[in-house]
N, C-alpha and C. Protein backbone atom coordinates (compact mmCIF):
# COMPACT_ATOMS: atom_id res chain seq x y z
N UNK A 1 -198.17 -239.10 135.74
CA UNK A 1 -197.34 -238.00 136.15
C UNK A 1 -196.50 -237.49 134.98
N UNK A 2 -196.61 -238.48 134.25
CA UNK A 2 -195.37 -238.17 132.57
C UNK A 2 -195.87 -236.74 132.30
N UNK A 3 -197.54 -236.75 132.51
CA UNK A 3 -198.35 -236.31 131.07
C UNK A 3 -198.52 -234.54 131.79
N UNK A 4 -198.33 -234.73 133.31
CA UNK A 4 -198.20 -233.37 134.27
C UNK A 4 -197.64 -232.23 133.57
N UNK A 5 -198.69 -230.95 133.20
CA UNK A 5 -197.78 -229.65 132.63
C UNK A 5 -196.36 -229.29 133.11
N UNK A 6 -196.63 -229.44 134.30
CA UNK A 6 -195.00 -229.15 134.97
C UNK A 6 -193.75 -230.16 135.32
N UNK A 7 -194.24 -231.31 133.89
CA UNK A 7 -193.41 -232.38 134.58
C UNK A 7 -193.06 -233.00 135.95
N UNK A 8 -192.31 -233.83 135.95
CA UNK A 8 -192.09 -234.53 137.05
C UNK A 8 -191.87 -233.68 138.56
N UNK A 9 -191.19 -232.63 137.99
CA UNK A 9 -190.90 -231.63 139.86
C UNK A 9 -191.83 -230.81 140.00
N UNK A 10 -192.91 -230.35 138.75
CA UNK A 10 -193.96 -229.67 139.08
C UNK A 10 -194.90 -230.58 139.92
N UNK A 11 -195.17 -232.12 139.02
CA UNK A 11 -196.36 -233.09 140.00
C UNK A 11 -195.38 -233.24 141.43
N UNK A 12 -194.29 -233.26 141.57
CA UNK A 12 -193.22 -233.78 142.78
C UNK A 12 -193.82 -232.73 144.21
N UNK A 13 -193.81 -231.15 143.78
CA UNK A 13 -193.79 -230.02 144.45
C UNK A 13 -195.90 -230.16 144.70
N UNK A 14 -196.64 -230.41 143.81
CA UNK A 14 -197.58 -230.38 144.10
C UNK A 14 -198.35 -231.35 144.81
N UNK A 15 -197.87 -232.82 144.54
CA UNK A 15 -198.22 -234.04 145.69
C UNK A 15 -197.19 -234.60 146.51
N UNK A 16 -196.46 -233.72 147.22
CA UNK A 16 -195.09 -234.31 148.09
C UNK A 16 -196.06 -235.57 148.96
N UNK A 17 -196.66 -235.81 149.89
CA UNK A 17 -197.69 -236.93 150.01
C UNK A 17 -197.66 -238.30 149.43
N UNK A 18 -197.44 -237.92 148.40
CA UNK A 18 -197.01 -239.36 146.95
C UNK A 18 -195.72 -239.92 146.90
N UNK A 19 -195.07 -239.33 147.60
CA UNK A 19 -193.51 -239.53 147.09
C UNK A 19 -193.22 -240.23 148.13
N UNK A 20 -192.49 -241.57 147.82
CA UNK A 20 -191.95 -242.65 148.28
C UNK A 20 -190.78 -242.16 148.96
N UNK A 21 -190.55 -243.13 150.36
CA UNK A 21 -189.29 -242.63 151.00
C UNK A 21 -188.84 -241.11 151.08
N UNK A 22 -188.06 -240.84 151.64
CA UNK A 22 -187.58 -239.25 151.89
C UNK A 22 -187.60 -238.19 151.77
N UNK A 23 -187.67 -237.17 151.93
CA UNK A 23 -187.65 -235.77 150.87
C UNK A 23 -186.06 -235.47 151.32
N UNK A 24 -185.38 -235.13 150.57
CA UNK A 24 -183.54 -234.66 150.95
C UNK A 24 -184.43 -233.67 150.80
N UNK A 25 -184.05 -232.40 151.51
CA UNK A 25 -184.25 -231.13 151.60
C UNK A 25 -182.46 -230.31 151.32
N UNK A 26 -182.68 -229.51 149.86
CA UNK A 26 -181.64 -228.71 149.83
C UNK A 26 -181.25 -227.97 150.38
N UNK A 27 -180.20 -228.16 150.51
CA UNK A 27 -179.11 -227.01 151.46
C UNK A 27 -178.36 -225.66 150.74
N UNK A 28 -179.80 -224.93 150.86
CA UNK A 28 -178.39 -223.20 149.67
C UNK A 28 -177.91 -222.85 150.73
N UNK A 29 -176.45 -222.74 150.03
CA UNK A 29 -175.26 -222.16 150.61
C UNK A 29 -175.19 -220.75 150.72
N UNK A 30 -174.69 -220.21 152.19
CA UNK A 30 -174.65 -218.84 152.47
C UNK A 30 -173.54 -218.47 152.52
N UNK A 31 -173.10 -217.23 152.92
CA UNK A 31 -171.59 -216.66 153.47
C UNK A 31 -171.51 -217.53 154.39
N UNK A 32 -169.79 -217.67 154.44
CA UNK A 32 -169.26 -218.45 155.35
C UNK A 32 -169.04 -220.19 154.94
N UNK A 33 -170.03 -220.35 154.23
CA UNK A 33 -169.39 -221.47 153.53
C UNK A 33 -169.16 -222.03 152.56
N UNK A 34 -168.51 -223.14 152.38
CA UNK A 34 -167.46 -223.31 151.12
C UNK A 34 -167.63 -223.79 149.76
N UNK A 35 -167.76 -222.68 148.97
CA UNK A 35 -167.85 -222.57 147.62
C UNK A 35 -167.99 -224.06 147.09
N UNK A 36 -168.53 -225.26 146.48
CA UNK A 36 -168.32 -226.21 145.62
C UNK A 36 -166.90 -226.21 144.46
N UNK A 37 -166.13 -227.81 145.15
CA UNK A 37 -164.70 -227.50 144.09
C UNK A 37 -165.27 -227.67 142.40
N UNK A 38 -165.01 -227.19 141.96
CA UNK A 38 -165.71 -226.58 140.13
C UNK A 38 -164.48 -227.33 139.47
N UNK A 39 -164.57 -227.89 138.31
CA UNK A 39 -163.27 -227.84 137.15
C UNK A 39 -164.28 -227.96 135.74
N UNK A 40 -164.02 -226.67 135.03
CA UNK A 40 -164.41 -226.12 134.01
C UNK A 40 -163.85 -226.36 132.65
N UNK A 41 -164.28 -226.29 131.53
CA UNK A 41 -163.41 -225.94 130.08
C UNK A 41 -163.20 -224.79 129.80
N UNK A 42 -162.01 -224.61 129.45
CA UNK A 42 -161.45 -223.06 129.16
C UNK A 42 -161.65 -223.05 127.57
N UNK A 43 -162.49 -222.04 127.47
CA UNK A 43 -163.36 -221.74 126.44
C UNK A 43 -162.56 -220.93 125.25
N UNK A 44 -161.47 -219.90 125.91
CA UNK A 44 -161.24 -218.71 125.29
C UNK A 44 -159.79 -219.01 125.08
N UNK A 45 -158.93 -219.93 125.49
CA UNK A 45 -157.47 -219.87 125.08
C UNK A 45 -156.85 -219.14 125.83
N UNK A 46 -155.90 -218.31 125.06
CA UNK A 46 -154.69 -218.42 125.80
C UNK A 46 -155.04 -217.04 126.78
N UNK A 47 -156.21 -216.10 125.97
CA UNK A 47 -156.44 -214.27 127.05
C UNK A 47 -157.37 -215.18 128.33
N UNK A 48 -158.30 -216.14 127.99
CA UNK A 48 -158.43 -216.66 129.73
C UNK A 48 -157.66 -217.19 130.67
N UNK A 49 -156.46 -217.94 130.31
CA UNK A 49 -155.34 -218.46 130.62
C UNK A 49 -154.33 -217.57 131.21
N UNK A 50 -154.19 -216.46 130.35
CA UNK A 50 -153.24 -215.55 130.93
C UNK A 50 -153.88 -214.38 131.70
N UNK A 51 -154.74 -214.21 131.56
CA UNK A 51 -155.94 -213.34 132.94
C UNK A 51 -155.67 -214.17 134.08
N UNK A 52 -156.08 -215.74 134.22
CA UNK A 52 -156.35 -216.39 135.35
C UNK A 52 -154.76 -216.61 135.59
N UNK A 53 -153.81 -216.84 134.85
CA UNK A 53 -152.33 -217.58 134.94
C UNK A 53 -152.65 -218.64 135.34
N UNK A 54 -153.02 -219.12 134.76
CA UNK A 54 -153.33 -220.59 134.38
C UNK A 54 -151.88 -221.20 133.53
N UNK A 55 -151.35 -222.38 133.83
CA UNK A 55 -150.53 -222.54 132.88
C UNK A 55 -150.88 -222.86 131.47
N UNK A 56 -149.62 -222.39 130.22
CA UNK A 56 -149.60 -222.54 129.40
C UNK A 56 -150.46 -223.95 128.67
N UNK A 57 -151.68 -223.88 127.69
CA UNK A 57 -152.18 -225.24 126.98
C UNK A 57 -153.22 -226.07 128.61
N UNK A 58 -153.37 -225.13 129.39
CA UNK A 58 -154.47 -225.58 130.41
C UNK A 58 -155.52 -225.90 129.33
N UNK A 59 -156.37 -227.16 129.74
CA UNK A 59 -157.90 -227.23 129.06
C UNK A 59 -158.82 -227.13 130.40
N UNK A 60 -158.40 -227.31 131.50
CA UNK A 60 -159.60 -227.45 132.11
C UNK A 60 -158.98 -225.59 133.05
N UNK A 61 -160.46 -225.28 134.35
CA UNK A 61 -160.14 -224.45 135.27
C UNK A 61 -160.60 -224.91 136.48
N UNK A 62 -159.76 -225.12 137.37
CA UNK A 62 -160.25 -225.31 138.39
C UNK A 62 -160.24 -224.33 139.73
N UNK A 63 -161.12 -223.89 140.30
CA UNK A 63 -160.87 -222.98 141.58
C UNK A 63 -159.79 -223.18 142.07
N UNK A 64 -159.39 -224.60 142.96
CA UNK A 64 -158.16 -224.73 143.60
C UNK A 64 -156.18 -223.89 142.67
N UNK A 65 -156.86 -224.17 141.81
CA UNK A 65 -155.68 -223.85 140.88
C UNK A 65 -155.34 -221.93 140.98
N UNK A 66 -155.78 -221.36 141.26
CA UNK A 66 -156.31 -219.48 141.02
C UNK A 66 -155.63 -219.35 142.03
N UNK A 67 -154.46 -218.41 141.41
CA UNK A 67 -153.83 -217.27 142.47
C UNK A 67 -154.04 -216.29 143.39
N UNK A 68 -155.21 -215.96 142.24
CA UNK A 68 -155.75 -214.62 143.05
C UNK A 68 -156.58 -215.12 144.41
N UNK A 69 -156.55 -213.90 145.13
CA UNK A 69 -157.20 -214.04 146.61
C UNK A 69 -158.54 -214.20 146.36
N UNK A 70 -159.50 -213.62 145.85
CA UNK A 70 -160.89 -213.27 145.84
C UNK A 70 -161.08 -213.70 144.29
N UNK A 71 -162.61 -214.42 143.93
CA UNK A 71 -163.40 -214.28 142.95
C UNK A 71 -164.44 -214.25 142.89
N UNK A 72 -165.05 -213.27 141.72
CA UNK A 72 -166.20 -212.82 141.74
C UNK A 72 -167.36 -214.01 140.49
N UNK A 73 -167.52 -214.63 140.97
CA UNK A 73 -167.96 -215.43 140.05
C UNK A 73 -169.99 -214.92 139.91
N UNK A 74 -170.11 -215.00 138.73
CA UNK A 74 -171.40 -214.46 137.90
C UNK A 74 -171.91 -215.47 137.19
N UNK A 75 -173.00 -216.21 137.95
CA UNK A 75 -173.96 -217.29 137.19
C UNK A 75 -175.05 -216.31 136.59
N UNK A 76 -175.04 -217.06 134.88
CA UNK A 76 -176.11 -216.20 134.29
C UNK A 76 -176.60 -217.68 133.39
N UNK A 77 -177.35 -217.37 132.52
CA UNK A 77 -177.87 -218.22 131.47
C UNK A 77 -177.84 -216.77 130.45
N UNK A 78 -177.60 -218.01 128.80
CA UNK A 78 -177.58 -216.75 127.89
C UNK A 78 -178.96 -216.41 127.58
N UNK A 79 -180.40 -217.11 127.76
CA UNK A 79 -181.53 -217.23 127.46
C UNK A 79 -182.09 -215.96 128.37
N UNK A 80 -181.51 -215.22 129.86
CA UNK A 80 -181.99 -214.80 130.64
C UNK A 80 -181.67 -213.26 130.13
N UNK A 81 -182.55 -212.76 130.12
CA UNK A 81 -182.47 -210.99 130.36
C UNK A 81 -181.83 -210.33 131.19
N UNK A 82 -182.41 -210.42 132.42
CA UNK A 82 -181.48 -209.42 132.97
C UNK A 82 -179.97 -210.16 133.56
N UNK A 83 -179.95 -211.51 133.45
CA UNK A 83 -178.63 -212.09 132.99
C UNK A 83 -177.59 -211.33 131.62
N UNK A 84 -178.23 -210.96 130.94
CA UNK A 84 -177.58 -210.70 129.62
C UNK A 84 -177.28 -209.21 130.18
N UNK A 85 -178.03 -208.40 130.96
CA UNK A 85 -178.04 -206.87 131.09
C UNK A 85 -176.89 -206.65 132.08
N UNK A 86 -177.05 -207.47 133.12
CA UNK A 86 -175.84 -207.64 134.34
C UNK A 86 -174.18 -208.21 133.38
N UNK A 87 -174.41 -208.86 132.46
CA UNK A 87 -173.20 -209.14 131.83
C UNK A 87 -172.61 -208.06 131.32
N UNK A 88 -173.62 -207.21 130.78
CA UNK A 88 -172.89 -205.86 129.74
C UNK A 88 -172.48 -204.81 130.54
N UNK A 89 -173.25 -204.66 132.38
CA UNK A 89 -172.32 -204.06 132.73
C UNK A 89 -171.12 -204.57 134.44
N UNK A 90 -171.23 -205.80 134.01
CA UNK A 90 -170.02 -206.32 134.41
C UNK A 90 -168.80 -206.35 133.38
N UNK A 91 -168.82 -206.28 132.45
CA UNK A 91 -167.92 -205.89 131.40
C UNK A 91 -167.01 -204.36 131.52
N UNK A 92 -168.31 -203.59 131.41
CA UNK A 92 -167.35 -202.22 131.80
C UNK A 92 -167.05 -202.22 133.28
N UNK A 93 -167.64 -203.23 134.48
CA UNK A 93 -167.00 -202.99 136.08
C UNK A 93 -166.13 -203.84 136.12
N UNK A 94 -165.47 -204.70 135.60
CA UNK A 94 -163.98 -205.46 134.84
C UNK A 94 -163.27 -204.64 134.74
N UNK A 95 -163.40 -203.40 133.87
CA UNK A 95 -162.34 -202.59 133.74
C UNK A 95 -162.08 -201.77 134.78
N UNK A 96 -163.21 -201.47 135.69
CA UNK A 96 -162.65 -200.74 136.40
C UNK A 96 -161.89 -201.54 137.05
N UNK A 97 -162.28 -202.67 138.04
CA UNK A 97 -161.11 -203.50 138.74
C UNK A 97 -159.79 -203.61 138.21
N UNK A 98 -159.89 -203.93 137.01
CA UNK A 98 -158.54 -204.11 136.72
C UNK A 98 -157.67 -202.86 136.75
N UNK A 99 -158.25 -201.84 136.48
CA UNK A 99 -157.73 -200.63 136.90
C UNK A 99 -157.00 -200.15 138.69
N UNK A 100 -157.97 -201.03 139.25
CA UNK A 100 -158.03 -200.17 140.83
C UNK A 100 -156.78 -200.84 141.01
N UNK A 101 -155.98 -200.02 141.91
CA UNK A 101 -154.71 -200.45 142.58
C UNK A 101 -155.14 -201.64 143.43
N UNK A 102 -155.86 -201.56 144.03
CA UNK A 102 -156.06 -202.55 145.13
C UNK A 102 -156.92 -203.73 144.51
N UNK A 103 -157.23 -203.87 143.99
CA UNK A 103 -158.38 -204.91 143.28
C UNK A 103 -157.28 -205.66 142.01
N UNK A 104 -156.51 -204.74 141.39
CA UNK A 104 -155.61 -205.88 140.02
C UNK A 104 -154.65 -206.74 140.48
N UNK A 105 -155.11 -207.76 139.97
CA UNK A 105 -154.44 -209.03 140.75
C UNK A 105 -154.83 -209.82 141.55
N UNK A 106 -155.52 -209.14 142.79
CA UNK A 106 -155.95 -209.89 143.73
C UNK A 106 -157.43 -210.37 143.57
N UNK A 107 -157.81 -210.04 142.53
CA UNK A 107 -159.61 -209.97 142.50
C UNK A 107 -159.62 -210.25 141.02
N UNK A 108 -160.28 -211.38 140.66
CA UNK A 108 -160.71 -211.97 139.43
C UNK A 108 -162.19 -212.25 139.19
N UNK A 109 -162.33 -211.90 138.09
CA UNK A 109 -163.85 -212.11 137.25
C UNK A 109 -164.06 -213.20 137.07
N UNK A 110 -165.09 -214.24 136.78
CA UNK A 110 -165.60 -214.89 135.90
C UNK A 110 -166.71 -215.12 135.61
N UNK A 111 -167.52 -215.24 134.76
CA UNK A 111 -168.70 -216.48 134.47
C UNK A 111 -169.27 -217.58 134.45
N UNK A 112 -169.96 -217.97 134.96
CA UNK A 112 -170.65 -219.80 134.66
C UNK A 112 -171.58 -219.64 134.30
N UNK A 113 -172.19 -219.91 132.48
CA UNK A 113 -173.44 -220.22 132.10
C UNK A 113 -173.95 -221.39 132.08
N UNK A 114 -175.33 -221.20 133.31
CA UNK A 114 -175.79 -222.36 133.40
C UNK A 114 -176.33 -223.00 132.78
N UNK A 115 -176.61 -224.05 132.57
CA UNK A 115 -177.11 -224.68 131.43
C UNK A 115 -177.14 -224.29 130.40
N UNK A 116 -175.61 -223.67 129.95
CA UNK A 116 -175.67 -223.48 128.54
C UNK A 116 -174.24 -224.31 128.01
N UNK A 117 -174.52 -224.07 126.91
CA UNK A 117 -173.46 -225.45 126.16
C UNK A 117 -171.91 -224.50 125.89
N UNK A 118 -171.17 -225.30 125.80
CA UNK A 118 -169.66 -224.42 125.49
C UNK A 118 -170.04 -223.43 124.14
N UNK A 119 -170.85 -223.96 123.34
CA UNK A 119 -170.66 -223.29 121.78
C UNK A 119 -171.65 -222.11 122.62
N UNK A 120 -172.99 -222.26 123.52
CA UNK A 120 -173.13 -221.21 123.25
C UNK A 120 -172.81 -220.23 124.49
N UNK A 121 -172.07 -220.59 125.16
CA UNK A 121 -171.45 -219.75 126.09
C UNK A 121 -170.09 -218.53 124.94
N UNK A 122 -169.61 -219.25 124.18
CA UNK A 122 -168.47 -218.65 123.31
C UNK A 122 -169.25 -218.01 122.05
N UNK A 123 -170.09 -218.30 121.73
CA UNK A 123 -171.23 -217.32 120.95
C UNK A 123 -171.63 -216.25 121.89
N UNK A 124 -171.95 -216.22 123.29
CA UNK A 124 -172.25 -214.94 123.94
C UNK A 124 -171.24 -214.13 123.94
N UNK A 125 -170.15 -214.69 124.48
CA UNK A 125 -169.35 -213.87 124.93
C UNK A 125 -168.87 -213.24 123.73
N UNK A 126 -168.88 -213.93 122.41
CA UNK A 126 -168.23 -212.98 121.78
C UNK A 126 -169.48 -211.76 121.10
N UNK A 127 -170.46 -212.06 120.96
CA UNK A 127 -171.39 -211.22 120.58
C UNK A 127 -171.46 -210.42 121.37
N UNK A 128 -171.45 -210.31 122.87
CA UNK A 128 -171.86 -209.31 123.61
C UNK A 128 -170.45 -208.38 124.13
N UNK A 129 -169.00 -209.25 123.89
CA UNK A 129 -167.89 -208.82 123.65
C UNK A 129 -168.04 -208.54 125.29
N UNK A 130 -168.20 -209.83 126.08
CA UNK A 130 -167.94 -210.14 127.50
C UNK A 130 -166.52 -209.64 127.89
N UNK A 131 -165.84 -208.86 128.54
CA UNK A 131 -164.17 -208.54 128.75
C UNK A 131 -163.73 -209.91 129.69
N UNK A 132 -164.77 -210.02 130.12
CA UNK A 132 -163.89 -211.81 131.62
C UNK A 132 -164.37 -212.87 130.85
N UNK A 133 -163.39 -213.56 131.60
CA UNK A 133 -163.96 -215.42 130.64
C UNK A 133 -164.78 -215.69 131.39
N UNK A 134 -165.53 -216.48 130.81
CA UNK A 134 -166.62 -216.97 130.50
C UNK A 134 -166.39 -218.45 130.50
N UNK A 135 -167.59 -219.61 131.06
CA UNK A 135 -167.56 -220.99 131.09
C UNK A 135 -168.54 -221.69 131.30
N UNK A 136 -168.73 -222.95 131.14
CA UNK A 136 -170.17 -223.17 131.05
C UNK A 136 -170.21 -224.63 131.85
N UNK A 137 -171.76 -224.34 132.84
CA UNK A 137 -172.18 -225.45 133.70
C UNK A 137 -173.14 -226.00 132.91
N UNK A 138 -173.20 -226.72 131.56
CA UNK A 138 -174.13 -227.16 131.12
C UNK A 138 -175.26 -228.23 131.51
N UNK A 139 -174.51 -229.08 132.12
CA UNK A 139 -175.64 -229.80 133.24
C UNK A 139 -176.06 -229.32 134.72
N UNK A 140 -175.71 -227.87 134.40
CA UNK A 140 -176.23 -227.50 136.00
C UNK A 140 -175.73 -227.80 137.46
N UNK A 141 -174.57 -228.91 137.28
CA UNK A 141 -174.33 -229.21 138.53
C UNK A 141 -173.73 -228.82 139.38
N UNK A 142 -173.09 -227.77 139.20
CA UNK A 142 -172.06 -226.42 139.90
C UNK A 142 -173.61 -225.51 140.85
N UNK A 143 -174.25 -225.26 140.00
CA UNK A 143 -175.66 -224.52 140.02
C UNK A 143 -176.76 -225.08 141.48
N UNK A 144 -176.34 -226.65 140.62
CA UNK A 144 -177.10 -227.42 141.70
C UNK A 144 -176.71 -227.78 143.52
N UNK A 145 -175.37 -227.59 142.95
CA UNK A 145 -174.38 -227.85 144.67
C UNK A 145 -174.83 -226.70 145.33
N UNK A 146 -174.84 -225.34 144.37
CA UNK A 146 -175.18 -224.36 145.48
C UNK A 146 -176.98 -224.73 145.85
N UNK A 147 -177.30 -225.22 145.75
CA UNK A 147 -178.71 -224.84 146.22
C UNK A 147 -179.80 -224.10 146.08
N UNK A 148 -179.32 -223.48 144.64
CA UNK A 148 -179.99 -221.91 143.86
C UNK A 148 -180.90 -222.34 143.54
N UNK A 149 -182.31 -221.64 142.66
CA UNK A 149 -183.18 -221.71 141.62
C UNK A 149 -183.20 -220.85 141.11
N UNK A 150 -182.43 -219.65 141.57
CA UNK A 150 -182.94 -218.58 140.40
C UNK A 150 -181.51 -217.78 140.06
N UNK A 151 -181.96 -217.20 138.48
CA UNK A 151 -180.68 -216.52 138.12
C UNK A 151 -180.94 -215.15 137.77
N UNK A 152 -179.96 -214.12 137.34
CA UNK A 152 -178.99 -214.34 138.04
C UNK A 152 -178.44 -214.52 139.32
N UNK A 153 -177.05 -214.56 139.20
CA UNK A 153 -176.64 -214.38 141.12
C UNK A 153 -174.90 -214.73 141.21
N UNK A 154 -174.78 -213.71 141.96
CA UNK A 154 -173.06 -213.82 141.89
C UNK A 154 -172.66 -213.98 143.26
N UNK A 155 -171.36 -214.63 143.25
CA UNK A 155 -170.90 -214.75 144.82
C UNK A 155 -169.13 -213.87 144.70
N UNK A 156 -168.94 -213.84 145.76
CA UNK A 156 -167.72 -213.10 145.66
C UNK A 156 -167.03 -214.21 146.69
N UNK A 157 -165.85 -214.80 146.30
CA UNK A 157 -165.10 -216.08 147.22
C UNK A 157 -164.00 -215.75 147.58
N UNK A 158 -162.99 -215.84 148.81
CA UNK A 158 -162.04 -215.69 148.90
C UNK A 158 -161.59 -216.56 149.12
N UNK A 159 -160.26 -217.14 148.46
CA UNK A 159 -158.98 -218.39 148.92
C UNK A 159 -158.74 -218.24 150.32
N UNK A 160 -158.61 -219.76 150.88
CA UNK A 160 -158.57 -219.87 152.18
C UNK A 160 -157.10 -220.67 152.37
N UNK A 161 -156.27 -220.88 151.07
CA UNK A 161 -154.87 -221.27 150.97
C UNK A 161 -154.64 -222.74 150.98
N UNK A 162 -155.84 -223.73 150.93
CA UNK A 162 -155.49 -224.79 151.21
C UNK A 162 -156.24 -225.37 150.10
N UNK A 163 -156.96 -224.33 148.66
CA UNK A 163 -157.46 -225.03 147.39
C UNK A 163 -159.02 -224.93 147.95
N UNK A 164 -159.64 -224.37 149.17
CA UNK A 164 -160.90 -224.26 149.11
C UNK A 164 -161.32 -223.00 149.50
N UNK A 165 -162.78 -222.13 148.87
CA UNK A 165 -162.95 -220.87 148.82
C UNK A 165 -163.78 -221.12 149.66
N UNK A 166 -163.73 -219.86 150.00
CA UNK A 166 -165.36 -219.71 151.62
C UNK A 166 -166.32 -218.39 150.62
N UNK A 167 -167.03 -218.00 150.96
CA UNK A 167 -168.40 -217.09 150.23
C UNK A 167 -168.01 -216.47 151.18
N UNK A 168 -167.75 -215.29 150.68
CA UNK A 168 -167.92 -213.67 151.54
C UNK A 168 -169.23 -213.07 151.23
N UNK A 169 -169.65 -213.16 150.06
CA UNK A 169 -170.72 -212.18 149.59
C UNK A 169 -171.57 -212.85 148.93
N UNK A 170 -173.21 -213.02 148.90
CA UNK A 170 -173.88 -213.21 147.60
C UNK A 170 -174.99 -212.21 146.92
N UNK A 171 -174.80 -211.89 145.85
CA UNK A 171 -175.44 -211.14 145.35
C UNK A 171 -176.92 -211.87 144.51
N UNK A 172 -178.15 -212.43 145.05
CA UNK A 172 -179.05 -212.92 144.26
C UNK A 172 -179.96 -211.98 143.43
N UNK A 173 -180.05 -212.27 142.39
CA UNK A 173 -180.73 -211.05 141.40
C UNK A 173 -180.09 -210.22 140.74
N UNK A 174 -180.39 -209.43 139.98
CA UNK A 174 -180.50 -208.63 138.90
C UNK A 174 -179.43 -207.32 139.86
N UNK A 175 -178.31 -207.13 139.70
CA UNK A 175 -177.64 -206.02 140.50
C UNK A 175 -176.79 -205.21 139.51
N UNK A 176 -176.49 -203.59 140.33
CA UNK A 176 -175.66 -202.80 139.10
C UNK A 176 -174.03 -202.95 139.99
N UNK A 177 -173.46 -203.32 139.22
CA UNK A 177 -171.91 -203.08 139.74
C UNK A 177 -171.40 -202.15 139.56
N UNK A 178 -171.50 -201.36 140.85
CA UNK A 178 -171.45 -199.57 140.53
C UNK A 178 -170.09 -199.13 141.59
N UNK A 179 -170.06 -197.89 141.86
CA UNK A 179 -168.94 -197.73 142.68
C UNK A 179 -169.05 -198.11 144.21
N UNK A 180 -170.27 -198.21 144.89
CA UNK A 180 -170.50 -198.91 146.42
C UNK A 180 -170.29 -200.25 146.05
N UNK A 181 -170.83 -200.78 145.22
CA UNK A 181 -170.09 -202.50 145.09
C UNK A 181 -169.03 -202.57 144.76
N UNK A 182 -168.10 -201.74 143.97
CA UNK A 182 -166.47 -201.71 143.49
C UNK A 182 -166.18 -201.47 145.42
N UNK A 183 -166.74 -200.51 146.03
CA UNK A 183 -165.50 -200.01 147.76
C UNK A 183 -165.46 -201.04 148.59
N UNK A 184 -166.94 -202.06 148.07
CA UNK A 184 -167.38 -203.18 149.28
C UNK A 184 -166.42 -204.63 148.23
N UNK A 185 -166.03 -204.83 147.49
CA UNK A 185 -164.85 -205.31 147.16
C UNK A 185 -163.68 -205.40 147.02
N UNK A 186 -163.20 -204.14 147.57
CA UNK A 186 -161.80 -203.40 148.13
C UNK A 186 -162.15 -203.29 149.45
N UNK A 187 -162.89 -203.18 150.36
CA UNK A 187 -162.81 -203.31 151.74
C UNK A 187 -162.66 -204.80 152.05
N UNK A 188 -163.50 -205.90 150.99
CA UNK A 188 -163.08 -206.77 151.34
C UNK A 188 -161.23 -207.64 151.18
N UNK A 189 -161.37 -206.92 150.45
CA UNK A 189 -159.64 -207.08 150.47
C UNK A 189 -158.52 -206.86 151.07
N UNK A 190 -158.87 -205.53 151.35
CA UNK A 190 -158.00 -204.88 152.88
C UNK A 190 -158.34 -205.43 153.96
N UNK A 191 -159.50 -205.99 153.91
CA UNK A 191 -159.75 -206.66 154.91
C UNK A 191 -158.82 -207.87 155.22
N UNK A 192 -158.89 -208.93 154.16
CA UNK A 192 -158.30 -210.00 154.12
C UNK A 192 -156.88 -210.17 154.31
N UNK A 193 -155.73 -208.56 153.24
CA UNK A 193 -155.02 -208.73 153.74
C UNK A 193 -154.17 -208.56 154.85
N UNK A 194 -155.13 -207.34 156.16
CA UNK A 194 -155.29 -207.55 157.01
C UNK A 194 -155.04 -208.52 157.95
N UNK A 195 -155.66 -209.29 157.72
CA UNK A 195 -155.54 -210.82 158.70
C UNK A 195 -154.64 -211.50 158.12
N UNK A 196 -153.68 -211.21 156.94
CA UNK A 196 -152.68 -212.16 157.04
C UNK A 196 -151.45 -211.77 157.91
């Protein structure tokens, strides 16, 4: 099975039959439920720190820690194309949020490159001159809780006040963040603060 073109999960997926004891069958996560708790390296200093208000000399990020109501979090890899294409224009739809009355503050950006290493998550971002921080799941295991295989794919989370996010939205694939995805992220907001 070593010698299998597709390695071990290619022979795994092609003789399930062979496989000793169990199959765990993964569970991808939909709307409605709760985001995996994450704690990250803060890559960028003190402009990711003071975007997120994070306190002063933070090294790590953790979800529970984030003020803001809603995040839009964007799994890409730097190896992926239309990962790299969705980054350049999530960059200019950053600015618009931060612009919108209703969206600054309450609605935060970020990144998780999957399986990519801190150096080269901070090599992308600065080459492609990413505007949101940026962070990296290098062993995949943020990636893996959700239940994904494919990238890109973004979720949009809202704080539920007690340090755990629920999934409002997932976006799987290659998407433009245009002005119907900017109104359907401000409705979700009015929405939310709505119900408080």
């Amino acid at each position: 099975m070593y010698r299998y073109p597709a390695g071990f999960h290619g022979w795994k997926t092609a003789h399930p039959r062979l496989i000793d004891g169990v199959e765990m069958k993964q569970h991808i996560l939909a709307v409605g439920d709760t985001f995996p708790a994450c704690r990250v390296a803060v890559l960028n200093g003190e402009e990711d720190r003071e975007y997120l208000a994070l306190p002063a000399g933070s090294k790590w990020l953790q979800l529970s820690e984030l003020s803001a109501r809603f995040v839009l979090i964007q799994l890409y890899n730097t190896m992926c194309n239309d990962c790299v294409n969705e980054t350049k224009l999530l960059s200019r739809f950053f600015e618009k949020v931060e612009a919108d009355p209703v969206l600054s503050g309450r609605l935060k950006i970020i990144g998780l490159g999957i399986y990519d290493s801190n150096r080269d998550v901070v090599h992308f971002k600065r080459h492609y001159e990413v505007a949101y921080p940026l962070f990296s799941d290098k062993s995949g295991q943020i990636f893996e809780c959700l239940g994904q295989a494919e990238l890109p794919l973004a979720y949009l989370v809202r704080a539920e006040g007690n340090g755990e996010w629920t999934i409002e939205l997932i976006k799987r694939g290659y998407f433009v963040p245009d002005e119907t995805f900017l109104q359907v992220l401000k409705d979700a907001v009015i929405r939310a603060e709505g119900t408080d």
